[in-house]
Protein backbone atom coordinates (compact mmCIF):
# COMPACT_ATOMS: atom_id res chain seq x y z
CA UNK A 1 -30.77 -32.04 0.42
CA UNK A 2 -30.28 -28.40 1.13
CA UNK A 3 -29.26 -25.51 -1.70
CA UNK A 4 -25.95 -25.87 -0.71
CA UNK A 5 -25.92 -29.45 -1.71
CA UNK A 6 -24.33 -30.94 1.84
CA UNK A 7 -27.50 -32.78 3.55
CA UNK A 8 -25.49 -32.04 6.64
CA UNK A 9 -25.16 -28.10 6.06
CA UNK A 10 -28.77 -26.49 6.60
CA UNK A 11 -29.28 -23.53 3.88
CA UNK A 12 -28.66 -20.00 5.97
CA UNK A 13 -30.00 -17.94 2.92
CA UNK A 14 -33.27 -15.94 3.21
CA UNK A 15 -33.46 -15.60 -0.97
CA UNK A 16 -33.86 -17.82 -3.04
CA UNK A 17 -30.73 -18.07 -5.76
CA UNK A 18 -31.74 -18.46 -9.45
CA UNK A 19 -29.11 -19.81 -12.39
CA UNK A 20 -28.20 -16.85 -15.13
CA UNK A 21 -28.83 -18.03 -18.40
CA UNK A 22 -26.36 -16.38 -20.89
CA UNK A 23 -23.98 -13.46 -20.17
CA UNK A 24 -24.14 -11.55 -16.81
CA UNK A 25 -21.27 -9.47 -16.51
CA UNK A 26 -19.72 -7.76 -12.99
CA UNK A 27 -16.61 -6.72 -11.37
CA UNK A 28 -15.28 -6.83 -8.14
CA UNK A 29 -12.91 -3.95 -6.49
CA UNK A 30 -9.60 -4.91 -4.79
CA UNK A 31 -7.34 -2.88 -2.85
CA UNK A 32 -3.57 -3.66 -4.37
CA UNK A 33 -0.78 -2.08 -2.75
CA UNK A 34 1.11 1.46 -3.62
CA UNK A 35 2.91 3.27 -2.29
CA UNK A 36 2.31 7.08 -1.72
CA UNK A 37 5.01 9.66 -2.17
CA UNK A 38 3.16 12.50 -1.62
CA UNK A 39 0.11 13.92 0.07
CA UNK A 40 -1.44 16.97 0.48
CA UNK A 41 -5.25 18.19 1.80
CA UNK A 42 -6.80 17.77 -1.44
CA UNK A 43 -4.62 14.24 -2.84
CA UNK A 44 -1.83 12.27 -3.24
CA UNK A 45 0.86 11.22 -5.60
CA UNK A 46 1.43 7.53 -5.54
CA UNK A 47 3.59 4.88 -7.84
CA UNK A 48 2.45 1.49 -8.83
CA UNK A 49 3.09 -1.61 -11.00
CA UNK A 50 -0.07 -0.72 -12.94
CA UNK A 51 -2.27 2.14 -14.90
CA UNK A 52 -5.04 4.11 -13.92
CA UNK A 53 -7.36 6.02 -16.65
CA UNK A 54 -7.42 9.90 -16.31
CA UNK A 55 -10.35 11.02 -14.75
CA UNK A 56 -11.53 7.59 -13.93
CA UNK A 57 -12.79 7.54 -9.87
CA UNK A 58 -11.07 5.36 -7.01
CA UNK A 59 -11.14 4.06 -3.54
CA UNK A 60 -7.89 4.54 -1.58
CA UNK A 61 -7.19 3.27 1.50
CA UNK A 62 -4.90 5.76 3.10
CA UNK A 63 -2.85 4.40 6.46
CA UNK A 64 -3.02 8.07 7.94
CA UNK A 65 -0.69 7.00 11.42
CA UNK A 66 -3.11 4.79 13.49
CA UNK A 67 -6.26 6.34 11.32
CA UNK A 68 -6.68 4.25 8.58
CA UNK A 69 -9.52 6.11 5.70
CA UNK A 70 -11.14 5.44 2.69
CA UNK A 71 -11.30 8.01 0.25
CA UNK A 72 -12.26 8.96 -3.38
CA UNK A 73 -9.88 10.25 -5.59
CA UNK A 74 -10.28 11.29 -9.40
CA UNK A 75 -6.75 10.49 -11.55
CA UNK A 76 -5.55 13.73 -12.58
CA UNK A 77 -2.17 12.51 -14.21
CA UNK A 78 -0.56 8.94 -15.01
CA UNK A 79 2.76 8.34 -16.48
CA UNK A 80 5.55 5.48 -16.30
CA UNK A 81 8.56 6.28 -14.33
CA UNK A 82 10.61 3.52 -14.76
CA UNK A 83 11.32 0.69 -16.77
CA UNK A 84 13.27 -2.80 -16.56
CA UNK A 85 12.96 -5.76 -18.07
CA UNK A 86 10.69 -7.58 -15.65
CA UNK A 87 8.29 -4.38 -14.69
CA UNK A 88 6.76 -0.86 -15.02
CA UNK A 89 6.39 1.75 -12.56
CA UNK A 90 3.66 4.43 -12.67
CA UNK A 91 3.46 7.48 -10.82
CA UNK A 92 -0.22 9.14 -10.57
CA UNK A 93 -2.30 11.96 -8.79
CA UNK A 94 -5.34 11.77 -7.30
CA UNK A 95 -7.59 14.46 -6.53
CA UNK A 96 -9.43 13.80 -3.73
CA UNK A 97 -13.41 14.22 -4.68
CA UNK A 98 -16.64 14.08 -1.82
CA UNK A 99 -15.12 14.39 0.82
CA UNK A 100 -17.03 14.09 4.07
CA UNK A 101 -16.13 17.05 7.01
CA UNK A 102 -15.09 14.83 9.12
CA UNK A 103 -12.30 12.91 6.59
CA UNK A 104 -11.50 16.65 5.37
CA UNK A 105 -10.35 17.10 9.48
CA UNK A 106 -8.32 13.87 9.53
CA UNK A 107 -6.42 14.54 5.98
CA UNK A 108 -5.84 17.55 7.35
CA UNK A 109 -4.47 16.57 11.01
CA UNK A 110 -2.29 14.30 9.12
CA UNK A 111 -0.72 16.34 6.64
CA UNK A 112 -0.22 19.26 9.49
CA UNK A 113 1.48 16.73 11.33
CA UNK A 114 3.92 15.95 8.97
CA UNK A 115 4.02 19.48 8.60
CA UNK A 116 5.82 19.67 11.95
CA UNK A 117 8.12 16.88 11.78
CA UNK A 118 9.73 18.19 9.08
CA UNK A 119 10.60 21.57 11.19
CA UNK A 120 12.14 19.36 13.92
């Protein structure tokens, strides 16, 4: 019988697993949906169902047209919005923190973009 206890399934591993005796603690990061209402070069404003700490550091994934980036941001504000009897709505600002050039140029693009559709 293989590791993966299915005689039929042949173990794929190179390492060797071992069980963890007692508490091993870890987290795992999910993208959840928000919605951004505001962007500039150096962040966004976005709302939510949930809280973020102040200056506690983030991963967004920003749909930037058909250029889709991820990004760090640092929370500069957090506050609740709205609410009803069933949820809570947060609006927060991120500042966006190490950047690479090259997602400096696309933020950038983007935002001068918009930039001209609101002329036309």
């Amino acid at each position: 019988m293989t590791a993966t206890g299915d005689p039929e399934r042949p173990e794929r591993r190179e390492d060797e697993r071992y069980p963890v005796f007692g508490a091993l603690d870890g987290e795992v990061m999910v993208f959840l949906s928000m919605a951004i209402t505001e962007i500039a070069r150096g962040g966004v404003q976005v709302e939510t169902p949930f809280a973020f700490q102040l200056d506690s550091i983030h991963e967004l994934r920003l749909a930037l047209g058909s250029r889709p980036v991820v990004v760090k941001g640092r929370v500069t504000h957090c506050s609740i919005i709205d609410v009803d009897p069933e949820s809570v709505r947060y609006r927060t600002g991120f500042e966006f923190v190490d950047l690479p050039a090259r997602l400096v140029d696309v933020i950038g693009t983007y935002v001068d973009g918009m930039k001209g559709e609101r002329r036309v």
